[in-house]
N, C-alpha and C. Protein backbone atom coordinates (compact mmCIF):
# COMPACT_ATOMS: atom_id res chain seq x y z
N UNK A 1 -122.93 -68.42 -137.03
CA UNK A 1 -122.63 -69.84 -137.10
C UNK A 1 -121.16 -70.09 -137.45
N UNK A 2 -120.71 -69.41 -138.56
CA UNK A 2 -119.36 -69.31 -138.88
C UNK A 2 -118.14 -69.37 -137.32
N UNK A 3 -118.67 -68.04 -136.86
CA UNK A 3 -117.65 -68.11 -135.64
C UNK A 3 -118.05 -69.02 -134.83
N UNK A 4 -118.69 -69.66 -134.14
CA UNK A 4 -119.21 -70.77 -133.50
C UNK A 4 -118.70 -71.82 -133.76
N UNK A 5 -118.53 -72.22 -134.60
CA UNK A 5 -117.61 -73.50 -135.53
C UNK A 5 -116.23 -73.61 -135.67
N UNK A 6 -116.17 -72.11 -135.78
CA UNK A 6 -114.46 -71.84 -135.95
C UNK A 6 -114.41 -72.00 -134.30
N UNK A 7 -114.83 -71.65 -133.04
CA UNK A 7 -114.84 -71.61 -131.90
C UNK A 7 -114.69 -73.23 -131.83
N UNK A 8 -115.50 -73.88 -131.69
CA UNK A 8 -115.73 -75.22 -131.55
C UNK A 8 -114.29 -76.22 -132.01
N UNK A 9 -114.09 -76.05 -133.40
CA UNK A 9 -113.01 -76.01 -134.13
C UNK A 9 -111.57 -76.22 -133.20
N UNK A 10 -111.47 -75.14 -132.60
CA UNK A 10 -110.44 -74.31 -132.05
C UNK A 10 -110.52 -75.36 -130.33
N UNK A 11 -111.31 -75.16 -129.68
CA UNK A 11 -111.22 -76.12 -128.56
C UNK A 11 -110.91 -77.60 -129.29
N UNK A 12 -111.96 -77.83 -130.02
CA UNK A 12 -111.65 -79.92 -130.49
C UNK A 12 -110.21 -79.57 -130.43
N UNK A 13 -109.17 -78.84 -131.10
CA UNK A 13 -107.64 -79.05 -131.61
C UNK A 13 -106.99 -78.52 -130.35
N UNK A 14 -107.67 -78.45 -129.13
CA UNK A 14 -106.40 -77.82 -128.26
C UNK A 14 -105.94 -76.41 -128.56
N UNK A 15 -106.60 -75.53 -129.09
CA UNK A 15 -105.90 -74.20 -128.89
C UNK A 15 -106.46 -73.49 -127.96
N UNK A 16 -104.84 -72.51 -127.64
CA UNK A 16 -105.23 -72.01 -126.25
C UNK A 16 -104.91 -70.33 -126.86
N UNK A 17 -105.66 -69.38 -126.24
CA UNK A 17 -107.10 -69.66 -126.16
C UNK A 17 -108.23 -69.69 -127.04
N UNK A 18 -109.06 -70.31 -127.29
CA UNK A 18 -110.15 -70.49 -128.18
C UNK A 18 -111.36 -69.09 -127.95
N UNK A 19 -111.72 -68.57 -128.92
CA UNK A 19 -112.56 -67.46 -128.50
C UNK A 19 -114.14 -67.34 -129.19
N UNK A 20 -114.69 -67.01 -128.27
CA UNK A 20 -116.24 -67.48 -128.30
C UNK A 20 -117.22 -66.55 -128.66
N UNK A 21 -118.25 -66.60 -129.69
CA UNK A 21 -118.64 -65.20 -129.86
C UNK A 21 -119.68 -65.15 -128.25
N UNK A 22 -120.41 -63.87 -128.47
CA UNK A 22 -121.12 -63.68 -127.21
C UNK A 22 -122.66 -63.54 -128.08
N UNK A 23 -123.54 -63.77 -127.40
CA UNK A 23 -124.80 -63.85 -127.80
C UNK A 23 -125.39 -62.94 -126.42
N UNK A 24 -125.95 -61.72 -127.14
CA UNK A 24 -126.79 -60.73 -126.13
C UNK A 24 -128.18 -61.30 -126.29
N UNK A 25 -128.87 -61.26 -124.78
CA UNK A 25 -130.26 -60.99 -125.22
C UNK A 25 -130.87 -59.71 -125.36
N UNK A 26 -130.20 -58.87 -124.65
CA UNK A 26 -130.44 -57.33 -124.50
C UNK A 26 -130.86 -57.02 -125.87
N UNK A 27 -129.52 -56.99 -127.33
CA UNK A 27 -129.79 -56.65 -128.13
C UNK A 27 -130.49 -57.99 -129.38
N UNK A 28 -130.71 -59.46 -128.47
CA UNK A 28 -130.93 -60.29 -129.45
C UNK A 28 -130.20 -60.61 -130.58
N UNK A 29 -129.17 -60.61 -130.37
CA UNK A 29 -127.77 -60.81 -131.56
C UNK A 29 -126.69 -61.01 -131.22
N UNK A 30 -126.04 -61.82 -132.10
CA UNK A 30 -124.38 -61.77 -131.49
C UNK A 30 -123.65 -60.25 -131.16
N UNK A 31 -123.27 -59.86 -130.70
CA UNK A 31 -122.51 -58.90 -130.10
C UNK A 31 -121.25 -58.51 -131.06
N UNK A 32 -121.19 -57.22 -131.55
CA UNK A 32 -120.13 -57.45 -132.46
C UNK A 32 -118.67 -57.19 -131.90
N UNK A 33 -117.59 -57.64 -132.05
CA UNK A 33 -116.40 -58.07 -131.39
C UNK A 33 -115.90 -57.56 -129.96
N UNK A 34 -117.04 -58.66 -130.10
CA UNK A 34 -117.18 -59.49 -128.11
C UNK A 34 -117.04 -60.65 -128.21
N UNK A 35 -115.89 -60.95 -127.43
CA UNK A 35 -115.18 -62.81 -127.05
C UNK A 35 -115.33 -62.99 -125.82
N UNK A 36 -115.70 -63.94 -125.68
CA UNK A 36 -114.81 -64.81 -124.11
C UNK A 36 -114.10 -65.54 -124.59
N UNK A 37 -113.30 -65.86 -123.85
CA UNK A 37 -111.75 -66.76 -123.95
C UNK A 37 -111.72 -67.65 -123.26
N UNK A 38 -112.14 -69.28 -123.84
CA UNK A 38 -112.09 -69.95 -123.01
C UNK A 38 -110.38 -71.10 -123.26
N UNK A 39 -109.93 -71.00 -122.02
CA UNK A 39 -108.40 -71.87 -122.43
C UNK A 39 -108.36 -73.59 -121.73
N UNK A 40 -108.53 -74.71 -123.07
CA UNK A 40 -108.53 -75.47 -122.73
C UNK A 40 -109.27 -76.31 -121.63
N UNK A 41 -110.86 -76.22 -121.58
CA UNK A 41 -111.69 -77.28 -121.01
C UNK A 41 -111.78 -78.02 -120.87
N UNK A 42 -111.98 -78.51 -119.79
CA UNK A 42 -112.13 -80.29 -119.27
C UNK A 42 -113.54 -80.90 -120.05
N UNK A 43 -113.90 -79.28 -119.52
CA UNK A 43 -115.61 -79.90 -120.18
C UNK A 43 -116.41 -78.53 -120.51
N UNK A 44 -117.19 -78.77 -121.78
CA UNK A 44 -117.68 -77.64 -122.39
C UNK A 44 -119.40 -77.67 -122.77
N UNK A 45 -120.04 -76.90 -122.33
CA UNK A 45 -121.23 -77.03 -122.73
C UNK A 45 -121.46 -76.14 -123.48
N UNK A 46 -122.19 -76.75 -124.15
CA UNK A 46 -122.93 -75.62 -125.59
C UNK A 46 -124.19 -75.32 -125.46
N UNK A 47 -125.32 -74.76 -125.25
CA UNK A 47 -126.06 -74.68 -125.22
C UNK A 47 -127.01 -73.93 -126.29
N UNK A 48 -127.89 -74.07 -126.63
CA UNK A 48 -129.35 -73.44 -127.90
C UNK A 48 -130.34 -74.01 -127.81
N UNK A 49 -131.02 -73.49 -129.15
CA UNK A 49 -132.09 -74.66 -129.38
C UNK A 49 -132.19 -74.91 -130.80
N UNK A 50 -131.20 -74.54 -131.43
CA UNK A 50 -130.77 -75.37 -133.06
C UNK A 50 -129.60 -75.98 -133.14
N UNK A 51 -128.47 -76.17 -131.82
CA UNK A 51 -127.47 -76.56 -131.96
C UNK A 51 -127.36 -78.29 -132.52
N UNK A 52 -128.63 -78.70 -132.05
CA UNK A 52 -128.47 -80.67 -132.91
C UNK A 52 -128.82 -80.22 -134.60
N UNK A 53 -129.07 -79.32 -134.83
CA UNK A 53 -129.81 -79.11 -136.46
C UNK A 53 -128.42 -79.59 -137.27
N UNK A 54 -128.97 -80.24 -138.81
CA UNK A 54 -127.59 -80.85 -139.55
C UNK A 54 -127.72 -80.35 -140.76
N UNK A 55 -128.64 -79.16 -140.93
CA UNK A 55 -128.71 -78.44 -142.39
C UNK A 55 -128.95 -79.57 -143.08
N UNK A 56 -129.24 -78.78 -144.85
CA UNK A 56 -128.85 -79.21 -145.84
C UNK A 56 -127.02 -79.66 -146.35
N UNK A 57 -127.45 -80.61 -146.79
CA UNK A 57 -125.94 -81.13 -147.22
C UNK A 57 -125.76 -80.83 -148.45
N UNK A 58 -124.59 -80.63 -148.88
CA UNK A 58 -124.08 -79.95 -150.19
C UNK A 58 -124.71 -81.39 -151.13
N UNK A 59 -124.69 -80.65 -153.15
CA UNK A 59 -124.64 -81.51 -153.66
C UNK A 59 -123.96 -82.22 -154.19
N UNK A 60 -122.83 -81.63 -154.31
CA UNK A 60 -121.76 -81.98 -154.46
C UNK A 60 -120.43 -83.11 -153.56
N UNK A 61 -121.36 -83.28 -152.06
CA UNK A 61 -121.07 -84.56 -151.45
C UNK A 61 -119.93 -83.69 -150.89
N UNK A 62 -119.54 -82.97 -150.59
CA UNK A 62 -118.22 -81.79 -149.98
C UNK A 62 -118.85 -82.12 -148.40
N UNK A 63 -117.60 -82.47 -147.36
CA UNK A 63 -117.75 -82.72 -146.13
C UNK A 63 -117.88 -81.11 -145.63
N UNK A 64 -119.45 -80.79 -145.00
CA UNK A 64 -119.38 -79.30 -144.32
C UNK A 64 -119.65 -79.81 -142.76
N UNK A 65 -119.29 -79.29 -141.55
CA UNK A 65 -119.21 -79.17 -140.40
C UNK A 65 -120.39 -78.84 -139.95
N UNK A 66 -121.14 -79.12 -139.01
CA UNK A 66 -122.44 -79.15 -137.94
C UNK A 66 -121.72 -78.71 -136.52
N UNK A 67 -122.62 -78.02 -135.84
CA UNK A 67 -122.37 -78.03 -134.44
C UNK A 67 -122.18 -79.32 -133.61
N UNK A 68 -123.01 -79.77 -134.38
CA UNK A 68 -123.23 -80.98 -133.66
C UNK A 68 -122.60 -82.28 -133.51
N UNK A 69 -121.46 -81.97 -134.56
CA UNK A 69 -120.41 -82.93 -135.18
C UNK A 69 -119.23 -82.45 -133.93
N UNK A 70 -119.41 -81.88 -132.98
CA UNK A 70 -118.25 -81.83 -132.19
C UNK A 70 -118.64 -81.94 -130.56
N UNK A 71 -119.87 -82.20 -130.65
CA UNK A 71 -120.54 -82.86 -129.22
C UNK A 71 -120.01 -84.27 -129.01
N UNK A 72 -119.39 -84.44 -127.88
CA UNK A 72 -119.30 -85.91 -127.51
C UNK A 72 -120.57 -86.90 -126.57
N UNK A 73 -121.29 -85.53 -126.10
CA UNK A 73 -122.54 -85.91 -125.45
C UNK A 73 -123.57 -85.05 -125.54
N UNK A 74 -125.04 -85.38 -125.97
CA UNK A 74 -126.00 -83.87 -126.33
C UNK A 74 -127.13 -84.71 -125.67
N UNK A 75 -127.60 -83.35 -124.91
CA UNK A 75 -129.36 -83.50 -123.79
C UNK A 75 -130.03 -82.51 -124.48
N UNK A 76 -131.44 -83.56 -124.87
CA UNK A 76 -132.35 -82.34 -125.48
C UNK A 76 -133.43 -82.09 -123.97
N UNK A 77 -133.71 -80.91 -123.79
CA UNK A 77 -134.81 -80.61 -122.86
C UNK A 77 -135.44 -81.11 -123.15
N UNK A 78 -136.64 -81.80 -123.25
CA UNK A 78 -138.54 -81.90 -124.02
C UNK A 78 -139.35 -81.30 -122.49
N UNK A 79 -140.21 -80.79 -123.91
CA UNK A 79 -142.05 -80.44 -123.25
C UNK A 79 -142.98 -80.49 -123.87
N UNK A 80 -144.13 -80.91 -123.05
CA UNK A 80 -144.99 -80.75 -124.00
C UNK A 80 -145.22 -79.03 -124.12
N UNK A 81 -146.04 -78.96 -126.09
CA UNK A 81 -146.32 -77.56 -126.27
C UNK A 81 -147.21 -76.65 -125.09
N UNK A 82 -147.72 -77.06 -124.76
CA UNK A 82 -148.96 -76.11 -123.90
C UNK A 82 -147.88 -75.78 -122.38
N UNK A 83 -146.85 -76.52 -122.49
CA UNK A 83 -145.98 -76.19 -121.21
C UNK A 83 -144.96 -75.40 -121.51
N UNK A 84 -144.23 -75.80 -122.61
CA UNK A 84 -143.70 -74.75 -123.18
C UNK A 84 -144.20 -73.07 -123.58
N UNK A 85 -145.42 -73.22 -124.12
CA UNK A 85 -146.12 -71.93 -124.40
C UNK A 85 -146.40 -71.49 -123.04
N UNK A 86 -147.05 -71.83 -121.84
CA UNK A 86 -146.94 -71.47 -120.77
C UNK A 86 -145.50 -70.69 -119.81
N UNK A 87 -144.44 -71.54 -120.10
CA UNK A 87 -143.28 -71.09 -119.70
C UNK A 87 -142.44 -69.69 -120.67
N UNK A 88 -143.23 -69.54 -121.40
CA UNK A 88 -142.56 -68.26 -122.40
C UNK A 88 -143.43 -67.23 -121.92
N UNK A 89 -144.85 -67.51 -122.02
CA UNK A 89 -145.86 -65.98 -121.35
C UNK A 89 -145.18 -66.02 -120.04
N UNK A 90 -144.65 -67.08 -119.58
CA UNK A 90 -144.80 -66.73 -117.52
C UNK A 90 -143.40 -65.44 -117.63
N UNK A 91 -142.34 -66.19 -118.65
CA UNK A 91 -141.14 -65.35 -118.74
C UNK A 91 -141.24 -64.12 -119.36
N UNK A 92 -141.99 -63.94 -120.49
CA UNK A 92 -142.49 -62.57 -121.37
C UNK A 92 -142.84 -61.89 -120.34
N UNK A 93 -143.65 -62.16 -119.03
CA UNK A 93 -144.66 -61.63 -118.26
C UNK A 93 -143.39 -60.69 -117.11
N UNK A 94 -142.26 -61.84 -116.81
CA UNK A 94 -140.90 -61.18 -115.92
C UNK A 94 -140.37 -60.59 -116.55
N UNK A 95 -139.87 -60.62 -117.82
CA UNK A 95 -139.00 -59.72 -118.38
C UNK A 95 -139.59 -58.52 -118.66
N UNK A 96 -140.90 -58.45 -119.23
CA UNK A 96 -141.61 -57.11 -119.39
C UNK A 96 -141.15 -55.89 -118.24
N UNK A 97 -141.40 -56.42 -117.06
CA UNK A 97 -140.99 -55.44 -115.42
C UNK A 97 -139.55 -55.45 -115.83
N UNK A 98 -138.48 -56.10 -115.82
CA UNK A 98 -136.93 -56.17 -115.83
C UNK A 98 -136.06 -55.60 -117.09
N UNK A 99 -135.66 -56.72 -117.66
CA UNK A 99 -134.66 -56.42 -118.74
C UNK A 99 -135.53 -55.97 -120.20
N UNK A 100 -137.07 -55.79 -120.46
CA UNK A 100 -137.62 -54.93 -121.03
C UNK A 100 -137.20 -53.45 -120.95
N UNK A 101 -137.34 -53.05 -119.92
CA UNK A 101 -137.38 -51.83 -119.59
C UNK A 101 -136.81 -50.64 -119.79
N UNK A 102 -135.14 -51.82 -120.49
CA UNK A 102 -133.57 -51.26 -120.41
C UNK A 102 -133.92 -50.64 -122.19
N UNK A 103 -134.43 -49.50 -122.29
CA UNK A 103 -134.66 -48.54 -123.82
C UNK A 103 -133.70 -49.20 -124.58
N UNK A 104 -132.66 -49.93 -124.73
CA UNK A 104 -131.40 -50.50 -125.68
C UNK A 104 -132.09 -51.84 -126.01
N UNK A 105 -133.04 -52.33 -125.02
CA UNK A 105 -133.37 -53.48 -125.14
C UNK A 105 -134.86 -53.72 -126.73
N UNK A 106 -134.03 -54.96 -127.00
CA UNK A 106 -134.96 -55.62 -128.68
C UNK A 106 -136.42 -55.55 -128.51
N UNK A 107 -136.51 -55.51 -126.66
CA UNK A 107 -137.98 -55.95 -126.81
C UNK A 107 -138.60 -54.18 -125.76
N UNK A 108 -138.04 -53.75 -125.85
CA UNK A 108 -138.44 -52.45 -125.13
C UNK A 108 -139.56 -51.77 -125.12
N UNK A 109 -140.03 -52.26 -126.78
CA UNK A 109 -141.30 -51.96 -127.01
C UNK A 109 -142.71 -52.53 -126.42
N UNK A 110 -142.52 -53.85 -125.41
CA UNK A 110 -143.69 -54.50 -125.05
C UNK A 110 -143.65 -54.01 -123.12
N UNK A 111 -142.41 -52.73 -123.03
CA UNK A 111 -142.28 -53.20 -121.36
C UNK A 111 -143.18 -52.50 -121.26
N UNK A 112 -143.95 -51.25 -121.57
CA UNK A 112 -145.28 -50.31 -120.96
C UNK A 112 -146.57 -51.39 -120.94
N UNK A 113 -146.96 -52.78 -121.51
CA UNK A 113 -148.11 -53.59 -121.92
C UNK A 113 -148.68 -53.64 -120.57
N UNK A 114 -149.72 -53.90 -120.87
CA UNK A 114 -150.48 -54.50 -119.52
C UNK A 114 -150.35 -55.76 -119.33
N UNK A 115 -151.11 -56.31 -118.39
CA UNK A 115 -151.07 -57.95 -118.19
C UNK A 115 -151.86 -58.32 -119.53
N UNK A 116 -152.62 -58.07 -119.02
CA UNK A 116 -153.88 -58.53 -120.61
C UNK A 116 -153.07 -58.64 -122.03
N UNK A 117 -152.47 -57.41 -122.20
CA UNK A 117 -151.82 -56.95 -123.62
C UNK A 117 -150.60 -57.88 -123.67
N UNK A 118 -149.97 -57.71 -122.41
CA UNK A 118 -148.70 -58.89 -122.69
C UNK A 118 -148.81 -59.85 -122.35
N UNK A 119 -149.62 -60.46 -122.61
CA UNK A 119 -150.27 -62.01 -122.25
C UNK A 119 -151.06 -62.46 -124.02
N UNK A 120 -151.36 -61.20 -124.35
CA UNK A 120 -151.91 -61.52 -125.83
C UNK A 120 -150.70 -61.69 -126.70
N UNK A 121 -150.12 -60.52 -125.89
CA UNK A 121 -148.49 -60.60 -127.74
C UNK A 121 -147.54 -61.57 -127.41
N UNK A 122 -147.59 -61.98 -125.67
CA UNK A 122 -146.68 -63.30 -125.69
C UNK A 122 -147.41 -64.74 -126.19
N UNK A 123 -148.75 -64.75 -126.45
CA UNK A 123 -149.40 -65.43 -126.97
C UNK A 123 -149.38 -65.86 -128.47
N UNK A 124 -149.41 -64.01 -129.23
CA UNK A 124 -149.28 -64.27 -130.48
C UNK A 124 -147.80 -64.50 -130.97
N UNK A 125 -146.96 -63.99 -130.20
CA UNK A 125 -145.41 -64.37 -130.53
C UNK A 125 -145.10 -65.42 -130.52
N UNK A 126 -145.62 -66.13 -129.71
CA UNK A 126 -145.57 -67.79 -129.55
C UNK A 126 -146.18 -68.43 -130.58
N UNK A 127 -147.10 -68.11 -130.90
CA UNK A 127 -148.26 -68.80 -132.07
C UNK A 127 -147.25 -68.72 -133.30
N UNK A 128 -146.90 -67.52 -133.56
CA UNK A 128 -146.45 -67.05 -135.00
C UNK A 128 -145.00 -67.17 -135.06
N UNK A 129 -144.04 -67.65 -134.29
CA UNK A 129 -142.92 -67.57 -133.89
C UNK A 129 -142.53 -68.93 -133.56
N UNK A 130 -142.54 -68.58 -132.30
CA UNK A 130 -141.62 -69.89 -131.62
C UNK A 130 -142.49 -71.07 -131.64
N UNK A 131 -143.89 -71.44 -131.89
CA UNK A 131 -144.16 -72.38 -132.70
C UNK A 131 -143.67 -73.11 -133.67
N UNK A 132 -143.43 -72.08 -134.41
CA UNK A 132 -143.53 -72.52 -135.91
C UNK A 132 -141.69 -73.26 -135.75
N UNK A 133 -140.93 -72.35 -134.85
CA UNK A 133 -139.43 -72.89 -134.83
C UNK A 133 -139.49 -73.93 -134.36
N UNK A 134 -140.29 -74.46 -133.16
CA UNK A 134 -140.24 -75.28 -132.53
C UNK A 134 -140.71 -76.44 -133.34
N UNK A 135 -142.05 -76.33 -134.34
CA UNK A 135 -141.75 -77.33 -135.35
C UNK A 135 -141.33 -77.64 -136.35
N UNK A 136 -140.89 -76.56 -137.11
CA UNK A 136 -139.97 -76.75 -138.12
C UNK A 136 -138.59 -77.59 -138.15
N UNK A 137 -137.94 -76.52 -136.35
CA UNK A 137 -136.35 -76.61 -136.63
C UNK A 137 -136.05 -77.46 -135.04
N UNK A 138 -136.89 -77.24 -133.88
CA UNK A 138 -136.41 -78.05 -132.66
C UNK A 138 -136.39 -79.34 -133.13
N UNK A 139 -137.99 -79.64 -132.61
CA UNK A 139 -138.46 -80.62 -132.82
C UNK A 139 -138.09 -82.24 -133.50
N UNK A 140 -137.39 -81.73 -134.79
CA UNK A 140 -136.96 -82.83 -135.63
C UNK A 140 -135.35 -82.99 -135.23
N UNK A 141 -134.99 -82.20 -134.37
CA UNK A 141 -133.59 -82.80 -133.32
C UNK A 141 -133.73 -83.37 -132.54
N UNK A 142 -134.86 -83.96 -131.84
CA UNK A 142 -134.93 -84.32 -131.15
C UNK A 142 -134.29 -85.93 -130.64
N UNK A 143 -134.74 -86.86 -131.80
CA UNK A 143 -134.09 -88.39 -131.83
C UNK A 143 -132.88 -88.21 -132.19
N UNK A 144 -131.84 -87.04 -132.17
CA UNK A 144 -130.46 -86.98 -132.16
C UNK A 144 -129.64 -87.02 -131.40
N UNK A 145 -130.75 -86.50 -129.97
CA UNK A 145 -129.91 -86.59 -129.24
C UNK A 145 -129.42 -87.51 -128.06
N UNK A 146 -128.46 -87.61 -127.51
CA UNK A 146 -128.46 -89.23 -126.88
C UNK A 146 -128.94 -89.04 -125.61
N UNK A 147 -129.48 -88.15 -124.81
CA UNK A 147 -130.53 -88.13 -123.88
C UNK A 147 -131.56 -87.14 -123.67
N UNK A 148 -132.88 -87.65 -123.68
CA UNK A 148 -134.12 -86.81 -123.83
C UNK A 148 -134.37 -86.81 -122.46
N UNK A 149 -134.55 -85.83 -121.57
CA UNK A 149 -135.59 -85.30 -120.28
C UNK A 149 -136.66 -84.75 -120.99
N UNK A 150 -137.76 -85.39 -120.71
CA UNK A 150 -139.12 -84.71 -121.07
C UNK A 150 -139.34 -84.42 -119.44
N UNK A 151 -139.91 -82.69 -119.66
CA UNK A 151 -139.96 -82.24 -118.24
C UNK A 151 -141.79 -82.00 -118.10
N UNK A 152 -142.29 -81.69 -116.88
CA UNK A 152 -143.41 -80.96 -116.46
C UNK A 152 -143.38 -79.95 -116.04
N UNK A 153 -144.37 -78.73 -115.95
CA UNK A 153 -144.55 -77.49 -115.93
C UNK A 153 -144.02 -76.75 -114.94
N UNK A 154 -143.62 -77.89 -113.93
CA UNK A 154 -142.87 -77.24 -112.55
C UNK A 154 -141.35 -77.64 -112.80
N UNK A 155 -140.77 -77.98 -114.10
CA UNK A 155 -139.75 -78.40 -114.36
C UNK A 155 -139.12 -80.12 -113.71
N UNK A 156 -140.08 -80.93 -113.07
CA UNK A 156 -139.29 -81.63 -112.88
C UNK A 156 -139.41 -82.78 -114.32
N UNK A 157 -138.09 -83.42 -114.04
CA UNK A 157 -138.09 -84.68 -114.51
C UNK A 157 -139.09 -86.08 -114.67
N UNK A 158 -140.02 -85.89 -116.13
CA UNK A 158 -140.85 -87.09 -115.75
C UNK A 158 -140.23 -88.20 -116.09
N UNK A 159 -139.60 -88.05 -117.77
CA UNK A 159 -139.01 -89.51 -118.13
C UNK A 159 -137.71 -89.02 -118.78
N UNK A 160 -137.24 -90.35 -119.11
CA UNK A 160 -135.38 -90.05 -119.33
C UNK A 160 -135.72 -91.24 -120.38
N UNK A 161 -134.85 -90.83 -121.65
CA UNK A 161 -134.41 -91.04 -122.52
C UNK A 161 -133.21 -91.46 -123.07
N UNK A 162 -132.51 -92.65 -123.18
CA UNK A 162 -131.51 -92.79 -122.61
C UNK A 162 -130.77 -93.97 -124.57
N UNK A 163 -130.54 -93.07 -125.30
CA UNK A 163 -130.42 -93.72 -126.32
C UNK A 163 -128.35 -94.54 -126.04
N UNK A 164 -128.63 -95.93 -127.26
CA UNK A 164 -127.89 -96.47 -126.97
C UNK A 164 -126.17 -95.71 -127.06
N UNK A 165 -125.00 -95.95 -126.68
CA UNK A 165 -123.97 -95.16 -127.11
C UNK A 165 -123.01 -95.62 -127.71
């Protein structure tokens, strides 16, 4: 988060070049000193799924920085849960054959599963996991952001959300 901010930081003020950490999925972690260099954007997207989050605020009333404090415009995806949980087994189910496979890879351990087996642990990973993120820490970003697409299972667009600016 630190470098992310300092990144963010660094574009808001015009410096050239601003440097970005890298986020692997291979190893599921930031990458350790790995940059891209981005010089001076017209336009920058950020993308996650905790980037609207605004933490705890100090008690002491001390101004601390959010990601989100340097968006000039933020789109939250929405789904409903059962579409979402659907779209993580369908992807658990591709990656298992693909970028599972790669022995370096975080999840290397689920690429031998069967359908059955990896349909259960993308099940329970979801249950015990990205559930619980999704309501703890998505979820309550959601009225932050100034346009909601709530999508359907084939991804299209049902409704738009279009808060005032």
């Amino acid at each position: 988060m630190p470098a992310l901010l300092r990144f963010l930081t660094d574009v808001k003020a015009g410096r050239r070049p601003a440097r970005a950490p890298i986020y692997s999925h291979l190893i599921y972690d930031v990458m350790p000193n790995q940059w891209i260099e981005i010089d001076r954007p017209d336009i920058l997207i950020v993308e996650g799924l905790n980037v609207l989050q605004t933490g705890r605020l100090p008690k002491d009333g001390k101004a601390i920085p959010f990601v989100s404090d340097f968006f000039d415009f933020s789109v939250y995806l929405d789904a409903g849960e059962n579409v979402l949980m659907s779209w993580y087994i369908d992807r658990f189910l591709t990656l298992r054959g693909t970028a599972f496979r790669d022995p370096k890879s975080y999840f290397h351990r689920y690429s031998g599963l069967s359908d059955q087996e990896a349909i259960a642990t993308a099940t329970s990973i979801w249950e015990r996991i990205n559930l619980v993120n999704l309501h703890e820490n998505i979820l309550p970003t959601r009225q932050r952001a100034n346009l909601i697409l709530k999508k359907n299972e084939s991804h299209s667009v049902t409704e738009v959300s279009l808060r005032r600016l």
